[in-house]
Structure formats: structure tokens, C-alpha cells
Protein backbone atom coordinates (compact mmCIF):
# COMPACT_ATOMS: atom_id res chain seq x y z
CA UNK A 1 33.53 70.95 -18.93
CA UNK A 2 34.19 69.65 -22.37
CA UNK A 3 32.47 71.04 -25.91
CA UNK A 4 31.82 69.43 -29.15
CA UNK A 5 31.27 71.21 -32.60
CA UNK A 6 28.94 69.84 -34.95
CA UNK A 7 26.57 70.76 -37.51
CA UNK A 8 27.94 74.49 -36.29
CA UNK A 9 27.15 74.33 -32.74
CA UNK A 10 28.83 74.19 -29.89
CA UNK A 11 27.31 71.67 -27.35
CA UNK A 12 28.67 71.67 -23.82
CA UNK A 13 28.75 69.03 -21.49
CA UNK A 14 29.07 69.47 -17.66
CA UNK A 15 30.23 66.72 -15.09
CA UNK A 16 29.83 67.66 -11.35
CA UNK A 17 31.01 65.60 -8.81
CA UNK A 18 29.82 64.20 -5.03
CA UNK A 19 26.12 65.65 -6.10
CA UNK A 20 23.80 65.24 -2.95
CA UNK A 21 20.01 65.54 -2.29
CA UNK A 22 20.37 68.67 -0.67
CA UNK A 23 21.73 70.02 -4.11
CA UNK A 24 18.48 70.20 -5.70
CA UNK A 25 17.08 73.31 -7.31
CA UNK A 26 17.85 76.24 -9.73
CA UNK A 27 21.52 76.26 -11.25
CA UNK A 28 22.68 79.12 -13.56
CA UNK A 29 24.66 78.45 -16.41
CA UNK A 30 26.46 81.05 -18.63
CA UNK A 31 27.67 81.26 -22.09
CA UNK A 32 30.11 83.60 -23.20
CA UNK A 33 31.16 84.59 -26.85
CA UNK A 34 32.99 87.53 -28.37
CA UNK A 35 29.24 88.90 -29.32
CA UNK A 36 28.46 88.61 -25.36
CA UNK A 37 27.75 86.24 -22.12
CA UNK A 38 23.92 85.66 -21.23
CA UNK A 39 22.80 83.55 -18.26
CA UNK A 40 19.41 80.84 -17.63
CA UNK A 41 18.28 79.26 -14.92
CA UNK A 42 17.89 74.90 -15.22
CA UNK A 43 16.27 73.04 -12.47
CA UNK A 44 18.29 70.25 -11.54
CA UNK A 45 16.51 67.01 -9.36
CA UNK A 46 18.77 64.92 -7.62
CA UNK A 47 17.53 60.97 -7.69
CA UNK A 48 18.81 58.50 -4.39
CA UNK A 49 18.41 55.02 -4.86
CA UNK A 50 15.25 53.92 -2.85
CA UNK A 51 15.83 51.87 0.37
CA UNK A 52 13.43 50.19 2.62
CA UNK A 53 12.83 52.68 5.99
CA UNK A 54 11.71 48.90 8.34
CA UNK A 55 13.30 45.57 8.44
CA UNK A 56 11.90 42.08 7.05
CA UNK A 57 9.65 40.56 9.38
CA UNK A 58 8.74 36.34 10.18
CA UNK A 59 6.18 34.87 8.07
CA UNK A 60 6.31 31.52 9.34
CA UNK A 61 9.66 29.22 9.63
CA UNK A 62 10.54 25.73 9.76
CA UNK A 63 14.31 23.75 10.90
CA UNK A 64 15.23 24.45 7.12
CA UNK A 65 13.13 27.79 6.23
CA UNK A 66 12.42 30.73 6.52
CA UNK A 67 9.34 32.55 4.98
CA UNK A 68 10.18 36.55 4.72
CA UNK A 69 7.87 39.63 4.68
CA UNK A 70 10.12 41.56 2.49
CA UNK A 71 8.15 44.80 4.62
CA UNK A 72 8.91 47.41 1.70
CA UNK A 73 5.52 49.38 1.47
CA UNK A 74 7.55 52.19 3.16
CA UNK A 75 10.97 53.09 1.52
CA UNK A 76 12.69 55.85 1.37
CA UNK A 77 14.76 57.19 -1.94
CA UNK A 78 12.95 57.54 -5.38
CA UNK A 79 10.99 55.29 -6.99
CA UNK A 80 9.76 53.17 -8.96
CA UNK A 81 11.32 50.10 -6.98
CA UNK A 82 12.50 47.96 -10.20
CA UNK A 83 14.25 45.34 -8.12
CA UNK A 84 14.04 43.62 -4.68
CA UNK A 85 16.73 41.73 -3.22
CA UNK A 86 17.12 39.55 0.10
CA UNK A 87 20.90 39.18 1.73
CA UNK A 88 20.91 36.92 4.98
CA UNK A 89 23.60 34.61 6.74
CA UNK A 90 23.70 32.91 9.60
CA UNK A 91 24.29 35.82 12.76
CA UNK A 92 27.16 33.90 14.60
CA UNK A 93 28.96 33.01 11.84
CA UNK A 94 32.05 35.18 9.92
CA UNK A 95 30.51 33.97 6.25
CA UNK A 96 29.59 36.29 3.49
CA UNK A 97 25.66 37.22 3.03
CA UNK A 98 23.64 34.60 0.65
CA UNK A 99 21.51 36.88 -1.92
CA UNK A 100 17.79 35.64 -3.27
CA UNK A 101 16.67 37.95 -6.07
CA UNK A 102 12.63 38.26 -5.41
CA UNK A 103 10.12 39.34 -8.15
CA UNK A 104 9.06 42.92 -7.21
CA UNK A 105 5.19 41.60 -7.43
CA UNK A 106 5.79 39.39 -4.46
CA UNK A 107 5.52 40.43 -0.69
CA UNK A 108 6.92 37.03 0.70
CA UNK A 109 9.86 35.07 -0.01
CA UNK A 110 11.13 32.17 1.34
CA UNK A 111 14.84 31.24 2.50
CA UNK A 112 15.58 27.33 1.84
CA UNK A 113 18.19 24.91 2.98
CA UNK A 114 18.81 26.30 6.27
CA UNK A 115 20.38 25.30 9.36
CA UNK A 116 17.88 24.20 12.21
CA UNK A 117 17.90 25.88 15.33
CA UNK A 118 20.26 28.45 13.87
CA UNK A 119 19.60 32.38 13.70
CA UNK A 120 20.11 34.07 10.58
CA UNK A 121 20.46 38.03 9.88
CA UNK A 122 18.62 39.13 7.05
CA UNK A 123 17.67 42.29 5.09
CA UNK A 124 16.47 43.97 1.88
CA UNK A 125 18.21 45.81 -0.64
CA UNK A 126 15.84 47.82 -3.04
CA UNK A 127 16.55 49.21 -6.71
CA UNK A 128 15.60 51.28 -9.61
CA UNK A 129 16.28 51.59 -13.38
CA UNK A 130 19.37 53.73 -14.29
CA UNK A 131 23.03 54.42 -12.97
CA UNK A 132 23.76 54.12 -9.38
CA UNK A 133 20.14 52.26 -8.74
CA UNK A 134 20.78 49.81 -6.22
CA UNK A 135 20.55 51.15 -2.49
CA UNK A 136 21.91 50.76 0.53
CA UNK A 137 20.23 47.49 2.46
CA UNK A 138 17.80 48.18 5.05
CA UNK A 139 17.80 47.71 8.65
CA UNK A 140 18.41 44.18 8.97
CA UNK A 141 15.96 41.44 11.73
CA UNK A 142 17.28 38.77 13.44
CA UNK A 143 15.09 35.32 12.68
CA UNK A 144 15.80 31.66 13.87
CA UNK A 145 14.85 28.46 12.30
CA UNK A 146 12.95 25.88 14.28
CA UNK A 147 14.50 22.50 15.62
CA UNK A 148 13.07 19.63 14.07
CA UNK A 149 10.07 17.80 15.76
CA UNK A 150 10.93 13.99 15.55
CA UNK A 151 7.60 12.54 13.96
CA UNK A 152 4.59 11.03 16.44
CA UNK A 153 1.59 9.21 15.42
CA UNK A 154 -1.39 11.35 15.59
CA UNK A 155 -4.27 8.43 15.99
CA UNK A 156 -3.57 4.45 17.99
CA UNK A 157 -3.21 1.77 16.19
CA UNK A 158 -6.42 -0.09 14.88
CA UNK A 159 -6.73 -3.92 15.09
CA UNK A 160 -7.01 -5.63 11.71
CA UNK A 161 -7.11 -9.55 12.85
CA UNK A 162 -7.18 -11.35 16.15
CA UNK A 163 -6.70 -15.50 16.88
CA UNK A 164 -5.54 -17.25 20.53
CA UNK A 165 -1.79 -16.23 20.01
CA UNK A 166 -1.58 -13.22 17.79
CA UNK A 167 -2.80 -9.82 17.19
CA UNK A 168 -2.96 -8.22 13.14
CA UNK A 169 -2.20 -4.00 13.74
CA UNK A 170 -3.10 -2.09 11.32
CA UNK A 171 -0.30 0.86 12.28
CA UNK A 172 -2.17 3.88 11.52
CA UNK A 173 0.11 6.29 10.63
CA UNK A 174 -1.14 7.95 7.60
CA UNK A 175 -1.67 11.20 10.31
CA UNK A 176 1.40 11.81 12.09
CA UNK A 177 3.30 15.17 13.88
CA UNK A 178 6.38 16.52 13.71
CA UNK A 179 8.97 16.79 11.49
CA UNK A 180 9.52 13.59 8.64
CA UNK A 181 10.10 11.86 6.42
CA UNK A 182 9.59 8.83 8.34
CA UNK A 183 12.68 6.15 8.51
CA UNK A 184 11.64 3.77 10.90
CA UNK A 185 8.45 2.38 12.49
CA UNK A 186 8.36 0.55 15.47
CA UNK A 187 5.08 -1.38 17.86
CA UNK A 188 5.42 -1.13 21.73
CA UNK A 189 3.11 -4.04 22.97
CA UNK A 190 2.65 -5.82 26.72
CA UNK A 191 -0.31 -7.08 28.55
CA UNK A 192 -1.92 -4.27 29.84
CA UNK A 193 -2.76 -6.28 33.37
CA UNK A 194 0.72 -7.25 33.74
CA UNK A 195 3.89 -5.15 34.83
CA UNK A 196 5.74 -6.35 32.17
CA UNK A 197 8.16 -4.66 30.20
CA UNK A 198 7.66 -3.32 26.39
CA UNK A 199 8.10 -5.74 23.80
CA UNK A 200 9.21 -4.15 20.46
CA UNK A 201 8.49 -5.00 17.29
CA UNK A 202 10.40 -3.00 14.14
CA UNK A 203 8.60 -2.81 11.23
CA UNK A 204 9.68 -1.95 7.28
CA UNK A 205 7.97 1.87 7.04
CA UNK A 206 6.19 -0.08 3.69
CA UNK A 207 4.15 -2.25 5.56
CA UNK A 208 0.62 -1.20 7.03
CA UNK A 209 -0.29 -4.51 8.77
CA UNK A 210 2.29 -5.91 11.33
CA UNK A 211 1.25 -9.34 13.38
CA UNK A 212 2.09 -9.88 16.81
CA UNK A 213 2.71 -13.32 17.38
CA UNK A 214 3.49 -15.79 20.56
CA UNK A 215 0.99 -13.77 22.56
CA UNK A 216 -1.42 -15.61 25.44
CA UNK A 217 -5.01 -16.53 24.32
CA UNK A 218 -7.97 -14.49 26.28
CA UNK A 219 -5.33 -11.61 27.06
CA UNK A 220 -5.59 -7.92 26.76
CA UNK A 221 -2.65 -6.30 25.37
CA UNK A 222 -1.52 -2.32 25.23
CA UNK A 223 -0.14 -1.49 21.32
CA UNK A 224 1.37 1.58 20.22
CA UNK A 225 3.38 3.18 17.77
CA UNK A 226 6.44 4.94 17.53
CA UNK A 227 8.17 6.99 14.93
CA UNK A 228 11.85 7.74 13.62
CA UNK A 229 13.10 10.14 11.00
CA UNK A 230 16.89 10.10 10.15
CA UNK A 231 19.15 12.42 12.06
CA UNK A 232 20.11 13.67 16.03
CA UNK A 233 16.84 13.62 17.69
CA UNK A 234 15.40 11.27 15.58
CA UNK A 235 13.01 9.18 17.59
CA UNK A 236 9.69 10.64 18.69
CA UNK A 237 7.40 10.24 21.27
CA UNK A 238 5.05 6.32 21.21
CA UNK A 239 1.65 7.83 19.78
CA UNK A 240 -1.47 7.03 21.57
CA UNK A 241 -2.24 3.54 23.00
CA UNK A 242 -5.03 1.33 22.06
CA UNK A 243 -6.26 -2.35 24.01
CA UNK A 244 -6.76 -5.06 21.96
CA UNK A 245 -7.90 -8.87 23.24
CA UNK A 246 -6.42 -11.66 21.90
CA UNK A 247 -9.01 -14.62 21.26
CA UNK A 248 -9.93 -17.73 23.47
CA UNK A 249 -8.69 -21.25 21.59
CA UNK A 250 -11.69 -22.96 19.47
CA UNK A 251 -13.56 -25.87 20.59
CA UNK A 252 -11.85 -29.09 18.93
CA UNK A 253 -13.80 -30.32 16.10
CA UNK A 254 -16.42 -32.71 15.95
CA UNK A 255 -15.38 -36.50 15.57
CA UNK A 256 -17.20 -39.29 14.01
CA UNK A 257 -18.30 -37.61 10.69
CA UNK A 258 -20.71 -38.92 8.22
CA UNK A 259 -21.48 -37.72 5.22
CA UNK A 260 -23.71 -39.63 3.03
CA UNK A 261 -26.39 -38.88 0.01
CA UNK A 262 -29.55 -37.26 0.94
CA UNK A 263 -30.92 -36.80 -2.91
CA UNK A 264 -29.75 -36.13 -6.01
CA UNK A 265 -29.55 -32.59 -4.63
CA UNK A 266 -28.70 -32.78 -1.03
CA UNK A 267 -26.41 -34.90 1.08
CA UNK A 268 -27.07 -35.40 4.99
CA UNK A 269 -23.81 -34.23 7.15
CA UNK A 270 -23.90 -35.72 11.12
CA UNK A 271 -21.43 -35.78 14.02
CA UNK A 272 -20.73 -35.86 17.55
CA UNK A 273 -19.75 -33.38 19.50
CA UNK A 274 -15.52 -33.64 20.84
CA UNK A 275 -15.86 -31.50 24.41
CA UNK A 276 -17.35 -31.02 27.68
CA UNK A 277 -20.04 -29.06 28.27
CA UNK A 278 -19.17 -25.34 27.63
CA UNK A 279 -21.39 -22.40 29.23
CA UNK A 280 -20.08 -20.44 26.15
CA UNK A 281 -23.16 -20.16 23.48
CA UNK A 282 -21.58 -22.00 20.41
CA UNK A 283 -22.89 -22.43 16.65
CA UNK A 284 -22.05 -25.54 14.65
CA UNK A 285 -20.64 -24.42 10.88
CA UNK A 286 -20.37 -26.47 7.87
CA UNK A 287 -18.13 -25.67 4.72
CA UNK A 288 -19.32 -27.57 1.96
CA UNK A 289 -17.61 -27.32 -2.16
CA UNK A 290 -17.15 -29.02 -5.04
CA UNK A 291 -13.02 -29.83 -5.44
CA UNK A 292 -13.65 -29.26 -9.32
CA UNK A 293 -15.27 -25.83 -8.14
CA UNK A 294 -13.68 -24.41 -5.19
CA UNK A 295 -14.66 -20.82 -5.52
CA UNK A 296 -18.23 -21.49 -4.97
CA UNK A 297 -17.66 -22.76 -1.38
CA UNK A 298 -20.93 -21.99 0.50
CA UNK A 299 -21.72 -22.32 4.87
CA UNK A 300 -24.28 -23.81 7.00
CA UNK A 301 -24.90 -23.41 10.96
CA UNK A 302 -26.83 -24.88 12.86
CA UNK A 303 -27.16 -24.49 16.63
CA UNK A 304 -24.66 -25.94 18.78
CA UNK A 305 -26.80 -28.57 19.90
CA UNK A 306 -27.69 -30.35 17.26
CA UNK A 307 -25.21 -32.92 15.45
CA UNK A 308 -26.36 -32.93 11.86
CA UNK A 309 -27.67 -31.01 8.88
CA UNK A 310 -29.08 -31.43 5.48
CA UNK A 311 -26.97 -29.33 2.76
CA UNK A 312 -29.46 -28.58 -0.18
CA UNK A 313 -29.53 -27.11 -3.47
CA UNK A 314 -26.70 -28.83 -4.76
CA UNK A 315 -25.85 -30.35 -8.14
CA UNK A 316 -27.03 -33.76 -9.24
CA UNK A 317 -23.98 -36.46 -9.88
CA UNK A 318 -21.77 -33.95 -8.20
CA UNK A 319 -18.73 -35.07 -5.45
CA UNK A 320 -18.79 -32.45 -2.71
CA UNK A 321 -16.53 -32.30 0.20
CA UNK A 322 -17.58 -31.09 3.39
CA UNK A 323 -16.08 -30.10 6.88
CA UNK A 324 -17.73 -29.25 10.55
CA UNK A 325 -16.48 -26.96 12.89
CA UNK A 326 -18.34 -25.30 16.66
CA UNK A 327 -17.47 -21.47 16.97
CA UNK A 328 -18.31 -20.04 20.33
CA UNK A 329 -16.80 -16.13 20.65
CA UNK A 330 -13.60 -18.01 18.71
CA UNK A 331 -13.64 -20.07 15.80
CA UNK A 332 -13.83 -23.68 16.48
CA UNK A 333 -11.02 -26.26 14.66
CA UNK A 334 -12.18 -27.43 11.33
CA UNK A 335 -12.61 -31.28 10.89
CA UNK A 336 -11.31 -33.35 8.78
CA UNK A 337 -12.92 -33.45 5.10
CA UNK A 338 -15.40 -35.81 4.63
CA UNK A 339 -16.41 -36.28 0.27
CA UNK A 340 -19.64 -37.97 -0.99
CA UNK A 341 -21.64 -37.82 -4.13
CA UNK A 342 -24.97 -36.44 -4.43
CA UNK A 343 -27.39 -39.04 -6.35
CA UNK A 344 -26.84 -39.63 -9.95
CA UNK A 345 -29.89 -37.99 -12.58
CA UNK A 346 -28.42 -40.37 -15.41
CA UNK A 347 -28.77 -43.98 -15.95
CA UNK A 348 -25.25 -45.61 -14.66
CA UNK A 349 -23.40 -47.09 -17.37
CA UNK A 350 -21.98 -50.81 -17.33
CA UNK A 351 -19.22 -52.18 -15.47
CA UNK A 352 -15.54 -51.79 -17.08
CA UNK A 353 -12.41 -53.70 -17.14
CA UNK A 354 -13.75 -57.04 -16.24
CA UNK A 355 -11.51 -59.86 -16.22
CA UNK A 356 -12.13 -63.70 -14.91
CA UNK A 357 -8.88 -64.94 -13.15
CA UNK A 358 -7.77 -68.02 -11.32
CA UNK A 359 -10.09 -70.53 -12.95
CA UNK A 360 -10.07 -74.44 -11.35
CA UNK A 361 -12.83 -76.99 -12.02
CA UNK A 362 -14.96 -75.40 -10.15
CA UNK A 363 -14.25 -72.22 -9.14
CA UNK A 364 -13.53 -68.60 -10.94
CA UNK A 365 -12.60 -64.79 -9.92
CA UNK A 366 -14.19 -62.07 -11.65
CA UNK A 367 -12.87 -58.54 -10.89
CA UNK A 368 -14.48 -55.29 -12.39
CA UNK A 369 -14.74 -51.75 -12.17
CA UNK A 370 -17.08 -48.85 -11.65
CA UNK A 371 -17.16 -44.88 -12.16
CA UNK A 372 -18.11 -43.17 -9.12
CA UNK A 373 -20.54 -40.39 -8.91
CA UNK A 374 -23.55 -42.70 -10.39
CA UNK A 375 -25.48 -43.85 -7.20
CA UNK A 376 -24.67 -46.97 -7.48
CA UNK A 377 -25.66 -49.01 -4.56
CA UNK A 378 -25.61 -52.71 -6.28
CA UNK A 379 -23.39 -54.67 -8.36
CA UNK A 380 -25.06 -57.25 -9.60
CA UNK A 381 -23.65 -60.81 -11.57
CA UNK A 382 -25.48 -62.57 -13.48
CA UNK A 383 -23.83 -66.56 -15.05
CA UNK A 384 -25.33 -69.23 -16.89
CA UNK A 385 -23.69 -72.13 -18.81
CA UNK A 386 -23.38 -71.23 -22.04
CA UNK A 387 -25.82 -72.96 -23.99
CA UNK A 388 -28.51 -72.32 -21.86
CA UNK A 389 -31.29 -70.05 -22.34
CA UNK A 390 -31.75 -67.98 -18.96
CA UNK A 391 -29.30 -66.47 -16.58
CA UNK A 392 -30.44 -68.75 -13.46
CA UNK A 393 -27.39 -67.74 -11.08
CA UNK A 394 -27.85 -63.86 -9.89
CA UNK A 395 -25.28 -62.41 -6.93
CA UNK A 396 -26.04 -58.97 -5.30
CA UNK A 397 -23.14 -57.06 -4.36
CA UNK A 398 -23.98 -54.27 -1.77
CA UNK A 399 -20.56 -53.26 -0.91
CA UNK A 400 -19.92 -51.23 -3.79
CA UNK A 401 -15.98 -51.51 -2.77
CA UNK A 402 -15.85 -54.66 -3.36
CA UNK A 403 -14.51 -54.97 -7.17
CA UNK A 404 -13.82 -58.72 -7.03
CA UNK A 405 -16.04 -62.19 -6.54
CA UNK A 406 -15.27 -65.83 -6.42
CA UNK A 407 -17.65 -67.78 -8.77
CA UNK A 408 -17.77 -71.36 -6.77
CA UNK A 409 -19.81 -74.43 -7.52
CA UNK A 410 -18.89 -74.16 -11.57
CA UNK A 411 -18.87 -77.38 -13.06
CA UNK A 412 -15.87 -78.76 -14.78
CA UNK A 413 -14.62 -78.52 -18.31
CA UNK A 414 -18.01 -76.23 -19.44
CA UNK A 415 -18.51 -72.69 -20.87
CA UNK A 416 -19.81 -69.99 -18.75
């Protein structure tokens, strides 16, 4: 007991010791003076820290979690509970507890950067405001983390391209189970009619197209995918298989090509056909554009037994070039290019560069040239001797190709 005078009184302070629930109730304190002692009564409430009365329990868990009911709606102690605290550490293991401080509004909590397939001991420790408010931690519950799931594909792969010796997969792993991230992709592939063993193919986890190449033409082929994450058990089960058929090789293409003006907006495209006679229903195709305008490349068919087509609504004075190909269930081989003008709409202009060479007594070479795209079909030269009045010598060249003549016949020492 100790007293302190001020302000003429006498205030007295009492410190008992080892104070327990059970102590609760009416105490009697007495004063004594030299005027006389008197007694009064003072209730007296013993607080205990509050402390939960069941263990955590499993909200859900993962190899590196663990999501905690903190289970405190029954506690035992006095209230109100101003702080909730989780301890937990691995069971089989002498280290010292790991604390998470949870706000009091939440009823789950969840325990990171655990151990996989490892049990852990935890419990909750509750407190209040004041001295001595932290209790003593509740019963604790055993909980163990999962092992992790090495990833699987969820769906087969899809095909994205086919031709006679390869095969385009789209992977299809956008959906996958287990446990990631995903470090390495890899295709399983083998004819499906063989007993062959598993070809693999490993492909960078950034690419969504992968093409299987040196395959056989007209064969089916069994593709799936398989998954890796880093880590012991990384490499998960091949995900569902899907067929896919490679392609039959094209018919060769079509040989003798022609490809000649039809009008000033069409030109006339023939051919013969390059095979034997195939049961296979087949189309003829045409690709037709103008070099100086490739992107507006347009296609004709026709059906597979006839050799020849008109391409219309072209361009007057317009070079187009132009290739054939027959497609039965696969594409046929393209031919070779074949270029030709459609006819001119504009008068042609004259003939350039013209030069008379090699001149003898009676004899001279004229040589010229001529801009394609016009329609020209004749060159045409006209002499006389100079003094003259008419042009009475006229040669018609047909052969547009030709871009020299021999004048014979002259006579000697004149003007022409």
C-alpha cells in the first residue's frame, strides 16, 4: 500500500498480486484515523484475456498455401477481441512459429510461401485493449499443403494448315490443369495406322502454331500435347489426342500456256492438261494481276475439263500476268507465269530510236523501237527517193519482235 498527500488528502493506492477470476466480488477496505476507522464495500471484476475455445479449420490449400478459418465466433475470456493473430510452422520441424497479424474484420486468412506436401501446425492467439491483453493461443489443427499438379492440356490440339508433307498445330493450350507456370511445351505425333514410336517436337512456350514437317502425303497422324513447369515432378501427363490427315500431292500444272489479248478488257488464257486421267473431281484455277498492282490479284475456275478461259473486266492498255493451276481435294502446282497486254484504248504513238546502218549501193538496215502495251500488231515502212512525190515502197512487219529490216534493191548514190 502506498499514500500520497495532495491538495490535503490522502489518496491510497493498493497493489495485489496473482489476482484470479475466481477473485471477483465484494472487497472491504478500511480507513483508520485518530478520529476513527470506517469500512465500504467495492466490487472488484477480474478481466482474462479472451482466447479462442476451437481450433482454425481448412479453407482451401494449395502446394504453397494455406487459406485459414481463423474459427473465433466462440472464445472464451473478455471481450471486445481488439486483435487476431495466426502462429503456424511446419509440424515436423524444431523451428520457431511464423506469426501473420489478421484484421479483426476478417474470418479467413491465408498462409503464403509454403512448403508443398508439408504439414504445418497452426493456431490463433486473440487480444484486447489494456495491460496483459494478449491470450494464451488456442488449440492448435494440423493442415497440409498440396503437392503440385504438373500442368496438362485441357482441350487437343486443333489443326491450323495442312499440305502433302506437313501438318500446321495450333497447340491449344490457353486451358490447361494442374499446377504452372508453364516452362516447356512439347507435340507427340506418329501415324495413327502405324506402330511407330512418338516423334517429339519441343516448342518455345511463345509460339501458338508449331509445323510438323517431313511427314507422308495422304497419311493420318495422332498429335498431342504435353506440358512442363519447372521443378521435381515437372512434366505432366500428354493432353488429349486429336487425328489430323496430311494432304495428297497436287496435280502438276498445265503445260503449253497461251495467253493472248481478247479485248481491250479481256485476254483469252488456254492450256493443256499435264496428267493421266484422275477419278478425283478437279477444278482448273487461274490467278491473274497486274505486276504494277499486285494487291488486286483476282481467281477464275473453270471445270477441270475444259482448257481455257476468258478473264474479263480488266483495264484497257494494262500488262497482266497470269498463271493456271488443277486442284482436286489438294491444290494443284501453279504454272509458270504467262504476261500479255490487254488492247490499247489510245492511238499508238510513232516508232523511236530509228537508225539506218550498214548502207552499200544498194542495200540499207533500219532498226527501230516500240513501247509495248499499245496493240500494236504492224510495223509498217514506208521509202521513196527523195525527190519524189509519193511513198511507192510500203513493207508490213507482222512480227512485232522484229525491230530491224534490210532495205534491198536501193539504187546507188541517191537520197532516200
Amino acid at each position: 500500500v502506498s499514500t500520497n498527500e495532495s491538495n490535503q488528502q490522502t489518496i491510497a493506492q493498493f497493489s495485489v498480486g496473482k489476482i484470479l477470476p475466481r477473485d471477483t466480488g465484494y472487497w472491504i477496505y478500511s480507513v483508520k484515523t485518530e478520529a476513527g476507522m470506517t469500512d465500504k464495500q467495492v466490487y472488484i471484476s477480474v478481466k482474462v484475456a479472451p482466447y479462442p475455445q476451437c481450433g482454425p479449420k481448412l479453407n482451401k490449400s494449395g502446394p504453397n498455401y494455406l487459406n485459414i478459418d481463423v474459427n473465433i465466433d466462440s472464445y472464451g475470456g473478455d471481450g471486445p477481441i481488439a486483435r487476431v493473430t495466426i502462429l503456424y510452422k511446419p509440424s515436423k520441424k524444431p523451428t520457431p512459429w511464423n506469426i501473420l497479424v489478421v484484421p479483426i474484420t476478417d474470418k479467413i486468412a491465408k498462409l503464403e510461401n509454403l512448403e508443398p506436401r508439408t504439414e504445418y501446425k497452426v493456431c490463433v492467439q486473440l487480444g484486447r485493449k489494456g495491460d496483459v491483453g494478449v491470450g494464451h493461443p488456442g488449440p492448435e489443427s494440423l493442415f497440409t499443403t498440396e503437392a503440385f499438379v504438373a500442368p496438362y492440356p485441357q482441350c487437343g490440339p486443333k489443326l491450323n494448315k495442312s499440305g502433302p508433307n506437313y501438318l500446321n498445330i495450333d497447340v491449344n493450350i490457353d486451358s490447361y490443369g494442374g499446377d504452372g507456370p508453364i516452362a516447356r511445351v512439347t507435340i507427340l505425333y506418329k501415324p495413327s495406322k502405324k506402330p511407330t514410336p512418338w516423334n517429339i517436337l519441343v516448342v518455345p512456350i511463345t509460339d501458338k502454331i508449331a509445323k510438323l514437317e517431313n511427314l507422308e502425303p495422304r497419311t493420318e497422324y495422332k498429335v498431342c500435347v504435353q506440358l512442363g513447369r519447372k521443378g521435381d515432378v515437372g512434366v505432366g501427363h500428354p493432353g488429349p489426342e486429336s487425328l489430323f490427315t496430311t494432304e495428297a500431292f497436287g496435280l502438276p500444272p498445265p503445260k503449253d500456256l497461251s495467253l493472248t489479248p481478247n479485248s481491250q478488257t479481256s485476254l483469252g488464257l488456254t492450256w493443256l492438261p499435264n496428267w493421266e486421267g484422275s477419278e478425283e473431281e478437279h477444278v482448273s484455277q487461274a490467278e491473274c494481276f497486274s505486276p504494277d498492282n499486285p494487291e488486286t490479284t483476282f481467281y477464275k475456275t473453270a471445270p477441270g475439263n475444259v482448257t481455257g478461259i476468258i478473264i474479263d473486266g480488266l483495264k484497257p492498255k494494262t500488262l497482266y500476268q497470269c498463271r493456271v493451276r488443277v486442284n482436286t481435294k489438294p491444290q494443284g502446282e501453279w504454272s509458270e507465269p504467262m504476261f500479255a497486254w490487254t488492247y490499247s484504248d489510245q492511238i499508238p504513238p510513232t516508232a523511236s530510236n530509228i537508225n539506218v546502218l550498214n548502207v552499200t549501193d544498194s542495200t540499207a538496215i533500219i532498226t527501230w523501237s516500240i513501247q509495248e502495251g499499245h496493240s500494236i500488231t504492224t510495223v509498217i515502212i514506208r521509202y521513196k527517193i527523195f525527190d519524189d512525190t509519193g511513198y511507192n515502197h510500203d513493207i508490213k512487219i507482222r512480227n512485232i519482235t522484229i525491230t530491224q529490216y534490210q532495205l534491198k534493191g536501193l539504187e546507188a548514190d541517191t537520197i532516200y
